[in-house]
C-alpha atoms as a PDB file:
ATOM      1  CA  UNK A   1       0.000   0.000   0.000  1.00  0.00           C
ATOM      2  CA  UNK A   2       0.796   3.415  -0.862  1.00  0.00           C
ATOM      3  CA  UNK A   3      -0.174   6.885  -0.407  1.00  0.00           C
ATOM      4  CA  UNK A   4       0.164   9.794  -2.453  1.00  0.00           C
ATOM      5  CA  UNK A   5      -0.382  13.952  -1.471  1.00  0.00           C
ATOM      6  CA  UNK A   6      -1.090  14.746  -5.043  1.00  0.00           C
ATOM      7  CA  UNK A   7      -1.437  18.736  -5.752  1.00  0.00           C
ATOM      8  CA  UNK A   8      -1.344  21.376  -8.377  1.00  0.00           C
ATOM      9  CA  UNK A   9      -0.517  24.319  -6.244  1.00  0.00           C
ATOM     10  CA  UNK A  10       1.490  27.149  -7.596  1.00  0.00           C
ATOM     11  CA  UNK A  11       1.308  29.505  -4.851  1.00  0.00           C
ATOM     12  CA  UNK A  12       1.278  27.311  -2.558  1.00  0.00           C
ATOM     13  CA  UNK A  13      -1.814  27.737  -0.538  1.00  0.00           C
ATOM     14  CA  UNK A  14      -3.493  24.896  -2.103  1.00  0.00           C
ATOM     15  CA  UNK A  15      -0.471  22.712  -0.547  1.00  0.00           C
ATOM     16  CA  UNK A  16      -0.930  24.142   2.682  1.00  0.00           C
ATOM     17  CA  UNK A  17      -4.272  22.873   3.249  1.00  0.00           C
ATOM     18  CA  UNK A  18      -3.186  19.230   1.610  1.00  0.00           C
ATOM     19  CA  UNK A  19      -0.254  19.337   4.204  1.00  0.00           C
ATOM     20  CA  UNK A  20      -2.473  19.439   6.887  1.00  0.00           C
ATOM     21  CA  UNK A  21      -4.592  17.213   5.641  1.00  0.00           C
ATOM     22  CA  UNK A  22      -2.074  14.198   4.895  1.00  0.00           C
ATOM     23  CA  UNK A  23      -0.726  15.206   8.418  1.00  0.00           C
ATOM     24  CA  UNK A  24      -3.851  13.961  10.507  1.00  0.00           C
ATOM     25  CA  UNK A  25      -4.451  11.089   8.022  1.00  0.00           C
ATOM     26  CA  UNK A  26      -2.198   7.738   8.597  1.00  0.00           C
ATOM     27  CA  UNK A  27       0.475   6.884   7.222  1.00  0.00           C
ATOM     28  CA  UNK A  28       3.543   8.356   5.084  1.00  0.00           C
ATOM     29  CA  UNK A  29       2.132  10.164   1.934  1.00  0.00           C
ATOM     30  CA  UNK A  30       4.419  10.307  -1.248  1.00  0.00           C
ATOM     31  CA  UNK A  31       4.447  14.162  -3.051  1.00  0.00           C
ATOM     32  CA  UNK A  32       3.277  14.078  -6.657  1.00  0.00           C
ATOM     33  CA  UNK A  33       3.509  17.827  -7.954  1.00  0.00           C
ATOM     34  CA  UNK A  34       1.493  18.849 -11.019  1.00  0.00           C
ATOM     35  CA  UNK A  35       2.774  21.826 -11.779  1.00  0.00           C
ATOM     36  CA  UNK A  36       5.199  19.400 -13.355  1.00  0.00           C
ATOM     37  CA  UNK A  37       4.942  17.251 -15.847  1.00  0.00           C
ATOM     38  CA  UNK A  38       4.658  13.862 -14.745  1.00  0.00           C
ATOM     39  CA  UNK A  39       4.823  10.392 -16.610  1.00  0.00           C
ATOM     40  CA  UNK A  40       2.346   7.832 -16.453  1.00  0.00           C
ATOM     41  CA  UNK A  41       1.574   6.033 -13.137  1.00  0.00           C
ATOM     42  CA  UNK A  42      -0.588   3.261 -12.224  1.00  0.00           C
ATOM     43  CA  UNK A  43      -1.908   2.899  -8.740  1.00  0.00           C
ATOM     44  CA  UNK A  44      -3.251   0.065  -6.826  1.00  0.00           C
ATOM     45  CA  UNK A  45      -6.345  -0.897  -5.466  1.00  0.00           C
ATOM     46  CA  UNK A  46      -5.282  -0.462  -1.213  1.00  0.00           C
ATOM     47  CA  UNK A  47      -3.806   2.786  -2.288  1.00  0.00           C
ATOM     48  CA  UNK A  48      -5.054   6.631  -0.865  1.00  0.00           C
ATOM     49  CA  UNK A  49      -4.368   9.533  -2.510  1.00  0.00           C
ATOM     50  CA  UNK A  50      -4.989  12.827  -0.953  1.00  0.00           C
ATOM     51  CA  UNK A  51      -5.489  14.781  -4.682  1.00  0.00           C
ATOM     52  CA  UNK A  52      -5.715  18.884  -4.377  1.00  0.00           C
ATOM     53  CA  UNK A  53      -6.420  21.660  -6.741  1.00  0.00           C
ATOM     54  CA  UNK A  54      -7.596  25.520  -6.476  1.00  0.00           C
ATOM     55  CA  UNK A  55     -10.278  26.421  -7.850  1.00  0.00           C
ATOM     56  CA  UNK A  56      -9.950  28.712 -10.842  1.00  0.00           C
ATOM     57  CA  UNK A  57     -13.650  30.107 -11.639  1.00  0.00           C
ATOM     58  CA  UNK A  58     -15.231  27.496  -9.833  1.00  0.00           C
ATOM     59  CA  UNK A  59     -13.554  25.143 -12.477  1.00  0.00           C
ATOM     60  CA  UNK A  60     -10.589  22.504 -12.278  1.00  0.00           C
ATOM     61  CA  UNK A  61      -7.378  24.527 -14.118  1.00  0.00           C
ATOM     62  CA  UNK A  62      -7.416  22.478 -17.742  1.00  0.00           C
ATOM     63  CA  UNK A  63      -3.497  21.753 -16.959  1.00  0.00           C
ATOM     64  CA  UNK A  64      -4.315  19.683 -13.820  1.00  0.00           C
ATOM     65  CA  UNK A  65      -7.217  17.525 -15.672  1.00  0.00           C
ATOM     66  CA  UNK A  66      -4.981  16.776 -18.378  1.00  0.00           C
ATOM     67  CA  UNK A  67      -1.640  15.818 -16.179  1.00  0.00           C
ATOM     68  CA  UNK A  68      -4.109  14.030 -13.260  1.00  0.00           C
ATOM     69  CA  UNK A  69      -5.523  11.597 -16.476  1.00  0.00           C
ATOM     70  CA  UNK A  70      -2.426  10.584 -16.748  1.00  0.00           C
ATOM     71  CA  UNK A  71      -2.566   8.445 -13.702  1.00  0.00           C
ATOM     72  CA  UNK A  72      -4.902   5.328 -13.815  1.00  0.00           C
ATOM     73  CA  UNK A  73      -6.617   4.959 -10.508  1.00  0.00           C
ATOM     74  CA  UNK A  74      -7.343   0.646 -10.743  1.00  0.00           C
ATOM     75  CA  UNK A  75      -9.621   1.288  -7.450  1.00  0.00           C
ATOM     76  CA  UNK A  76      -7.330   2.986  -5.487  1.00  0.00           C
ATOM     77  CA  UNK A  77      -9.162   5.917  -2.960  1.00  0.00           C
ATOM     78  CA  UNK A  78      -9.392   9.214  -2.931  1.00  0.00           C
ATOM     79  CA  UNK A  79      -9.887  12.156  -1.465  1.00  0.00           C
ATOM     80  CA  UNK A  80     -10.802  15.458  -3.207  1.00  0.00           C
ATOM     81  CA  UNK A  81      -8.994  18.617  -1.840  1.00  0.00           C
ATOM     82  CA  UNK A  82     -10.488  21.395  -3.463  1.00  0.00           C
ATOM     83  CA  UNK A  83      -8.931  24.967  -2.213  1.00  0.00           C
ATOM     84  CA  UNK A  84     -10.831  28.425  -2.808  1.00  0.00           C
ATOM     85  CA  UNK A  85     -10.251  32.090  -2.538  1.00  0.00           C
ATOM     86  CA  UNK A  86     -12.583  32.942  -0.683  1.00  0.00           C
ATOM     87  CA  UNK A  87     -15.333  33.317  -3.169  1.00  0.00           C
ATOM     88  CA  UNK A  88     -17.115  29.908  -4.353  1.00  0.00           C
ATOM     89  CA  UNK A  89     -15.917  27.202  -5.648  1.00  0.00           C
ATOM     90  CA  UNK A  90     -18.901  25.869  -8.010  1.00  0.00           C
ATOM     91  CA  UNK A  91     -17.856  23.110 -10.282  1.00  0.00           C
ATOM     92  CA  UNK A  92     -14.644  22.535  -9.037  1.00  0.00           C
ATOM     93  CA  UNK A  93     -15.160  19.167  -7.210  1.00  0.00           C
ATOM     94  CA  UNK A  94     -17.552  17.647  -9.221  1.00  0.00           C
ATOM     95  CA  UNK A  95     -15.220  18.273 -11.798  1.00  0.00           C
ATOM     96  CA  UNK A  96     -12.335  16.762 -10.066  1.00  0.00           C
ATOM     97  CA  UNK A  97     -14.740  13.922  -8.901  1.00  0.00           C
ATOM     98  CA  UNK A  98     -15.543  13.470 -12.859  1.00  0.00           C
ATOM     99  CA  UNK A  99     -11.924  13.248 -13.920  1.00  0.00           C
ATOM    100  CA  UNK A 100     -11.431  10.686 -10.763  1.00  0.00           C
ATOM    101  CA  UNK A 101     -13.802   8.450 -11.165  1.00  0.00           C
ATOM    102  CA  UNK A 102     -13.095   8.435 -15.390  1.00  0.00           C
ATOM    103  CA  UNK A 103      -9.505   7.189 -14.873  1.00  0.00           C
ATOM    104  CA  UNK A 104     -10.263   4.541 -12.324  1.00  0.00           C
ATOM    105  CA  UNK A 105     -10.435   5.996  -8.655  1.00  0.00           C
ATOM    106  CA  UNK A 106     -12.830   5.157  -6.204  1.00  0.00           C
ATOM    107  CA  UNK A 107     -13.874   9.101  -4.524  1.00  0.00           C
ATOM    108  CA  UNK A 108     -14.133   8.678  -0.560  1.00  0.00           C
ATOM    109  CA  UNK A 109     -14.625  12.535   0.838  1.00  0.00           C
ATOM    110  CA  UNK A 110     -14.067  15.838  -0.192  1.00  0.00           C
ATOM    111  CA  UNK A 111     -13.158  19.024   1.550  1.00  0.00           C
ATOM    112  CA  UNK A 112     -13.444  22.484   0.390  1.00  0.00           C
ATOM    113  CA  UNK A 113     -11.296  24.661   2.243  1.00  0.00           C
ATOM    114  CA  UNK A 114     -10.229  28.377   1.793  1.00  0.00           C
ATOM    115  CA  UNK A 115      -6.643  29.762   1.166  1.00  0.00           C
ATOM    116  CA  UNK A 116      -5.692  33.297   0.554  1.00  0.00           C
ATOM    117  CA  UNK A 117      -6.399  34.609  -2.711  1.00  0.00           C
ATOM    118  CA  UNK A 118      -3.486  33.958  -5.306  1.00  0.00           C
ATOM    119  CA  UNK A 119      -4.291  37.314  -6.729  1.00  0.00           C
ATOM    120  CA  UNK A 120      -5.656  39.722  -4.297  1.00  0.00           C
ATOM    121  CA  UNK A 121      -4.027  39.171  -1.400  1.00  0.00           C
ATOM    122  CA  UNK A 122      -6.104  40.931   1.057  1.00  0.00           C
ATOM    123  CA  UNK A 123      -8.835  38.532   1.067  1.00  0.00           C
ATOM    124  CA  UNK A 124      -8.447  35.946   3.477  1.00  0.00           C
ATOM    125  CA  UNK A 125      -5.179  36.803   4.210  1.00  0.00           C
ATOM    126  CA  UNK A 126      -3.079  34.074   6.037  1.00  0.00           C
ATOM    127  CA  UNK A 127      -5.953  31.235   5.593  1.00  0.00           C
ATOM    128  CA  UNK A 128      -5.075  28.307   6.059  1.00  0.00           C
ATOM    129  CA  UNK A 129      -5.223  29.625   9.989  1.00  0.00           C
ATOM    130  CA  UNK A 130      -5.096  28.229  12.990  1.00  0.00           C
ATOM    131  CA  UNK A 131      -8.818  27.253  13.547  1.00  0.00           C
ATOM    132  CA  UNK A 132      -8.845  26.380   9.940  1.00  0.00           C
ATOM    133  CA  UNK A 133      -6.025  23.559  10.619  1.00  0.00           C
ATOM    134  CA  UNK A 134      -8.029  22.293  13.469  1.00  0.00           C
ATOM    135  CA  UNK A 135     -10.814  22.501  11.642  1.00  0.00           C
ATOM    136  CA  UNK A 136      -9.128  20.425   9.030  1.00  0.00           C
ATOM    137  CA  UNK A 137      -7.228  17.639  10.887  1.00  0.00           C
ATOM    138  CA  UNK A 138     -10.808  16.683  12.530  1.00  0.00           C
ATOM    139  CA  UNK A 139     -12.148  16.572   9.044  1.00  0.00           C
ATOM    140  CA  UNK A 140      -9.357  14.114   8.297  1.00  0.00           C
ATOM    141  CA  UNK A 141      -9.762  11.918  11.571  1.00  0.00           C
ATOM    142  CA  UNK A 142     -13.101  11.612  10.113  1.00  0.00           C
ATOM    143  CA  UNK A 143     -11.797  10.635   6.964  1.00  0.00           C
ATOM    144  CA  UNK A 144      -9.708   8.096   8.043  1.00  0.00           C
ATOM    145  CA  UNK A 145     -12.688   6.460   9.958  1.00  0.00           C
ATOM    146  CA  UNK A 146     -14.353   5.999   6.962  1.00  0.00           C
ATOM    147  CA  UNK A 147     -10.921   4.695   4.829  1.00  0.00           C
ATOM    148  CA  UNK A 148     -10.696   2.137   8.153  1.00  0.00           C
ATOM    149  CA  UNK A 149     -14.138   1.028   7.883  1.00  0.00           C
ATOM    150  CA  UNK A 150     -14.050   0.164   4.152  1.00  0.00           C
ATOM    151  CA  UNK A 151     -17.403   1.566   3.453  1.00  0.00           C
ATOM    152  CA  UNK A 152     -17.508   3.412   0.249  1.00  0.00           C
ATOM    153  CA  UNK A 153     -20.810   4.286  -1.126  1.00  0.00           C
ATOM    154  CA  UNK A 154     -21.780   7.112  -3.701  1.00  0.00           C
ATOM    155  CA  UNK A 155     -19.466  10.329  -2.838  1.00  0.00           C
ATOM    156  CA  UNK A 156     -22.154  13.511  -3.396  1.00  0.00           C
ATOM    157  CA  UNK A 157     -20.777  16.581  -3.987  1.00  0.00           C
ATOM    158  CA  UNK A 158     -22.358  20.362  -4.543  1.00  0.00           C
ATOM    159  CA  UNK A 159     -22.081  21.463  -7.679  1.00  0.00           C
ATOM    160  CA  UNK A 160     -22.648  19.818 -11.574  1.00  0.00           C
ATOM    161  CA  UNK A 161     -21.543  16.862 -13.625  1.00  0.00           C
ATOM    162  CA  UNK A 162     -21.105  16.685 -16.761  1.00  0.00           C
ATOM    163  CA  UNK A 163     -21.370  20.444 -17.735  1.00  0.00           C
ATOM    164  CA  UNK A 164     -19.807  22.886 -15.758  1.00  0.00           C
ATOM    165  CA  UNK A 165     -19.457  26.750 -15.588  1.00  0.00           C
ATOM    166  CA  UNK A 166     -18.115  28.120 -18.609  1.00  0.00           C
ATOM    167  CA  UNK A 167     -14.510  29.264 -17.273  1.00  0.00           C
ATOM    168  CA  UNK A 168     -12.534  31.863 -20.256  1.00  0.00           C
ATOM    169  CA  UNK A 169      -9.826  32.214 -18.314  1.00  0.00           C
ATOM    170  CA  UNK A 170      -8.617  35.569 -16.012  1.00  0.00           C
ATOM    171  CA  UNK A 171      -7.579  38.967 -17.255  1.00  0.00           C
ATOM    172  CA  UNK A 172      -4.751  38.795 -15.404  1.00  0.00           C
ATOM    173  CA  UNK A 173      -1.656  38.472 -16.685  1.00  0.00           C
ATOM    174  CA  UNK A 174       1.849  39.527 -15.095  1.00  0.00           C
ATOM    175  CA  UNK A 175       4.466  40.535 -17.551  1.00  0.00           C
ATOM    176  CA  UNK A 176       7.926  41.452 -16.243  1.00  0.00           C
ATOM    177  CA  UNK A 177       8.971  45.101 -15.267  1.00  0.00           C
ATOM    178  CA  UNK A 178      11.962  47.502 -15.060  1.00  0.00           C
ATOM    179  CA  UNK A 179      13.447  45.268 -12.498  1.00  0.00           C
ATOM    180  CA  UNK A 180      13.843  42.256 -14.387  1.00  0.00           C
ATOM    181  CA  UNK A 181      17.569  40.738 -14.440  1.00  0.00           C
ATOM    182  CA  UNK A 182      16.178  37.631 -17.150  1.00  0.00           C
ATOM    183  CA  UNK A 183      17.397  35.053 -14.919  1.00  0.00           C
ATOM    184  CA  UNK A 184      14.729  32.701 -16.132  1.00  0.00           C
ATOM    185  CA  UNK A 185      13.452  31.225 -13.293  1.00  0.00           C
ATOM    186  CA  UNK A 186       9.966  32.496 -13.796  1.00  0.00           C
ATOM    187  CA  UNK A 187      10.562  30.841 -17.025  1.00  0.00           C
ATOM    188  CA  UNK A 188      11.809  27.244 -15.895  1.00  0.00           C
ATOM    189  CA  UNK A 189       8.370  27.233 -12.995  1.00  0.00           C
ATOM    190  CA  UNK A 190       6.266  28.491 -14.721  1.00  0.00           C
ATOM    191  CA  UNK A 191       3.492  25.502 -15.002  1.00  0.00           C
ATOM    192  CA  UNK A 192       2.372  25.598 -18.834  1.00  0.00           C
ATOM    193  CA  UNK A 193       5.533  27.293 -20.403  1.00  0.00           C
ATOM    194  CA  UNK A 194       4.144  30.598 -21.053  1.00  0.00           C
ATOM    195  CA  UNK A 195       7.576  32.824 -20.441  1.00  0.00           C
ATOM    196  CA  UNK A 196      10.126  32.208 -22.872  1.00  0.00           C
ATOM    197  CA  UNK A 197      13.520  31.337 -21.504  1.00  0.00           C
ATOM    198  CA  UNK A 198      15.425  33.521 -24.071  1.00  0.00           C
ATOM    199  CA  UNK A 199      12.896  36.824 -23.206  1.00  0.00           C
ATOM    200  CA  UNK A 200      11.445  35.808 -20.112  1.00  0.00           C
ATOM    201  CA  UNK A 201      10.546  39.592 -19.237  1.00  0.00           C
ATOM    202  CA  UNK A 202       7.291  38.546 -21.631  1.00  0.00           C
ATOM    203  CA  UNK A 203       4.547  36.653 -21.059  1.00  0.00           C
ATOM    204  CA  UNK A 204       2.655  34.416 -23.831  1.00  0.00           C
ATOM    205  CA  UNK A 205      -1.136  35.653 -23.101  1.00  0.00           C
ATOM    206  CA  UNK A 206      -2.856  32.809 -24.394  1.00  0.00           C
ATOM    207  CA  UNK A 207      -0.958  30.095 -22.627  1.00  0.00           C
ATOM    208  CA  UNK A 208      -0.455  31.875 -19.346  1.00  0.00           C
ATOM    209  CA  UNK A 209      -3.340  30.685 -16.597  1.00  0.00           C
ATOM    210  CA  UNK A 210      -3.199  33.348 -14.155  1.00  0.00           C
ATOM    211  CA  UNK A 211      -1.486  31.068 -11.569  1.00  0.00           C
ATOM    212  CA  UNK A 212       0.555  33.491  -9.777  1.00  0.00           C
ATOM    213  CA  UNK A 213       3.323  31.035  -9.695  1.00  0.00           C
ATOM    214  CA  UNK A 214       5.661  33.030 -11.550  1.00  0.00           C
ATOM    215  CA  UNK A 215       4.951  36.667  -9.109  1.00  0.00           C
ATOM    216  CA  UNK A 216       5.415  34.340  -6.177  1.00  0.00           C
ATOM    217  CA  UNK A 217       8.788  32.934  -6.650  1.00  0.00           C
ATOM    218  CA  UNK A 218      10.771  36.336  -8.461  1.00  0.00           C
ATOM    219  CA  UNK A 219      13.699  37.061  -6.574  1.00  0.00           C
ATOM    220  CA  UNK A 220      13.500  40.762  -8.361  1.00  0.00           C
ATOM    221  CA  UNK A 221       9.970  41.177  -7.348  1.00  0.00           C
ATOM    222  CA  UNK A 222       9.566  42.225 -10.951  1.00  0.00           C
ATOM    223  CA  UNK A 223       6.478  40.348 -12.519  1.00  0.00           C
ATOM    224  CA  UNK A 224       3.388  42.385 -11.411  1.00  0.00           C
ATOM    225  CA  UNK A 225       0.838  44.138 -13.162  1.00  0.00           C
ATOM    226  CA  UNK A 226      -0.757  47.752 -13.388  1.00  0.00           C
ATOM    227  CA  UNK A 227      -1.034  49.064 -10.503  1.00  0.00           C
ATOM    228  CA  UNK A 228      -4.362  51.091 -11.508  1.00  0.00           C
ATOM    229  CA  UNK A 229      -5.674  48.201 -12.951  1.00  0.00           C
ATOM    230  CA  UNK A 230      -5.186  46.455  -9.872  1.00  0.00           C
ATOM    231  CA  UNK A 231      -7.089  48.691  -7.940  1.00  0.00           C
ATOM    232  CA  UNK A 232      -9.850  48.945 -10.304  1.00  0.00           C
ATOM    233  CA  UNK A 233     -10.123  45.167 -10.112  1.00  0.00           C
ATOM    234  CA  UNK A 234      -9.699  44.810  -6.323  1.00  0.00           C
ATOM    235  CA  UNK A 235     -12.335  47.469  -5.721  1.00  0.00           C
ATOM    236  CA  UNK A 236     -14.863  45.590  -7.847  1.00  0.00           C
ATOM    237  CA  UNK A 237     -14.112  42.039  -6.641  1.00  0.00           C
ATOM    238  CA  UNK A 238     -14.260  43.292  -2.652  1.00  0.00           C
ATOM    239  CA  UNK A 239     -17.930  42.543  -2.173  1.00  0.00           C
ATOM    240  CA  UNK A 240     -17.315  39.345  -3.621  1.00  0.00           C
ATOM    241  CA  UNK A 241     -14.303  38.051  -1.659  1.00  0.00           C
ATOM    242  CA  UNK A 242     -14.881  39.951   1.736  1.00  0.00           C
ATOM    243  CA  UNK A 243     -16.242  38.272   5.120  1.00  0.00           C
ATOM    244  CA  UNK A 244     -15.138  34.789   6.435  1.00  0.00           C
ATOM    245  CA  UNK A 245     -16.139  31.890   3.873  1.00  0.00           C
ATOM    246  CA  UNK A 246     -16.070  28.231   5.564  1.00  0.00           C
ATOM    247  CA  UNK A 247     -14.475  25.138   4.682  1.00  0.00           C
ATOM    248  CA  UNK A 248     -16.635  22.207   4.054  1.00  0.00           C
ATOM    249  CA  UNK A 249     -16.559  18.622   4.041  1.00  0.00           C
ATOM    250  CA  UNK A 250     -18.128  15.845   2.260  1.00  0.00           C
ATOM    251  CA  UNK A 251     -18.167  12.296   3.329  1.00  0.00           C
END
């Protein structure tokens, strides 16, 4: 037996929450990071994988479906992490629960949990908290009492099969500034190659996803965008990612 913390998390705050969880479940739990490419893997039947991914427009990001079908479940469980910034999170499990149960895995639970926003920052700043991680290793005691009992019926999520929310993708996308040295690691982490090694103070528009990933990890602090823009945006979205949004789980 085996267990895998399987995550698409470019900022990070989706691996927060699937840290905690694999923490309070049993065992040792292998890392499988999507933001990677990652060759085919077969799993086994006794096996539990712990699989997380944010929620972009209530909607699984298309880079994560198409690297998590390369795995072929064979009956092994899991358990749908699905991480939100603090505004909904729609169609992002049944989606996930979809592209699960397609290649082969048997879905246990599910937890919906918040994380700071990847883009505006001031919304639910420093989520996953402390009550949140309490919150979320008795969610995954509770788990693990159903993975020791063996009892796995239908898995019911909120949210639709089948056909989701329409999701065109964000109008946000961070180009390099002034203070841009081109030392290409934006370039190398970037999860769906769209900065180009040899200009990587640029930013292909159609292939970047809005992940954040490459503002996170500049040394230079010099991917960014507008500033006005930004506070156009922010000002719109507030009534829409303000307050205290829960975490839910699903057994």
């Amino acid at each position: 037996m085996s267990n895998y913390n399987i995550y698409f998390s470019p900022t990070g705050g989706t691996k927060k929450v699937a840290d905690i969880l694999v923490k309070n479940l049993g065992g040792e739990y292998q890392e499988l990071d999507l933001c990677r490419e990652i060759d085919l893997i077969a799993m086994e039947p006794q096996d539990v994988c712990v699989i997380s991914v944010p929620s972009y427009g209530g909607r699984v990001p298309a880079i994560a479906i198409s690297r998590l079908k390369k795995i072929s479940g064979n009956g092994a469980k899991a358990i749908l992490n699905c991480v939100y910034g603090n505004r909904e999170w729609e169609d992002t499990l049944t989606e996930l629960q979809d592209t699960l149960e397609e290649v082969g895995f048997v879905c246990v639970a599910a937890v919906a949990a918040v994380a700071e926003h990847s883009i505006f920052r001031q919304f639910a700043t420093g989520r996953p908290d402390a009550d949140d991680a309490a919150q979320l290793a008795d969610f995954a005691k509770q788990i693990q009492q159903k993975l020791d009992d063996n009892q796995f019926g239908t898995l019911v999520l909120a949210g639709n099969h089948g056909t989701y929310k329409e999701f065109g993708g964000a109008a946000f996308k961070p180009e390099g500034n002034e203070s841009c040295i081109g030392c290409g690691l934006c370039a190398k982490e970037c999860p769906v190659s769209a900065i180009c090694f040899d200009d990587p103070y640029r930013t292909d528009k159609d292939r970047c996803i809005s992940c954040m990933r490459c503002v996170g990890i500049c040394p230079q602090h010099a991917r960014d965008f507008d500033p006005g823009f930004m506070k156009t945006m922010s000002e719109k979205m507030e009534a829409r990612l303000s307050g205290h949004k829960e975490n839910y789980l699903f057994l």
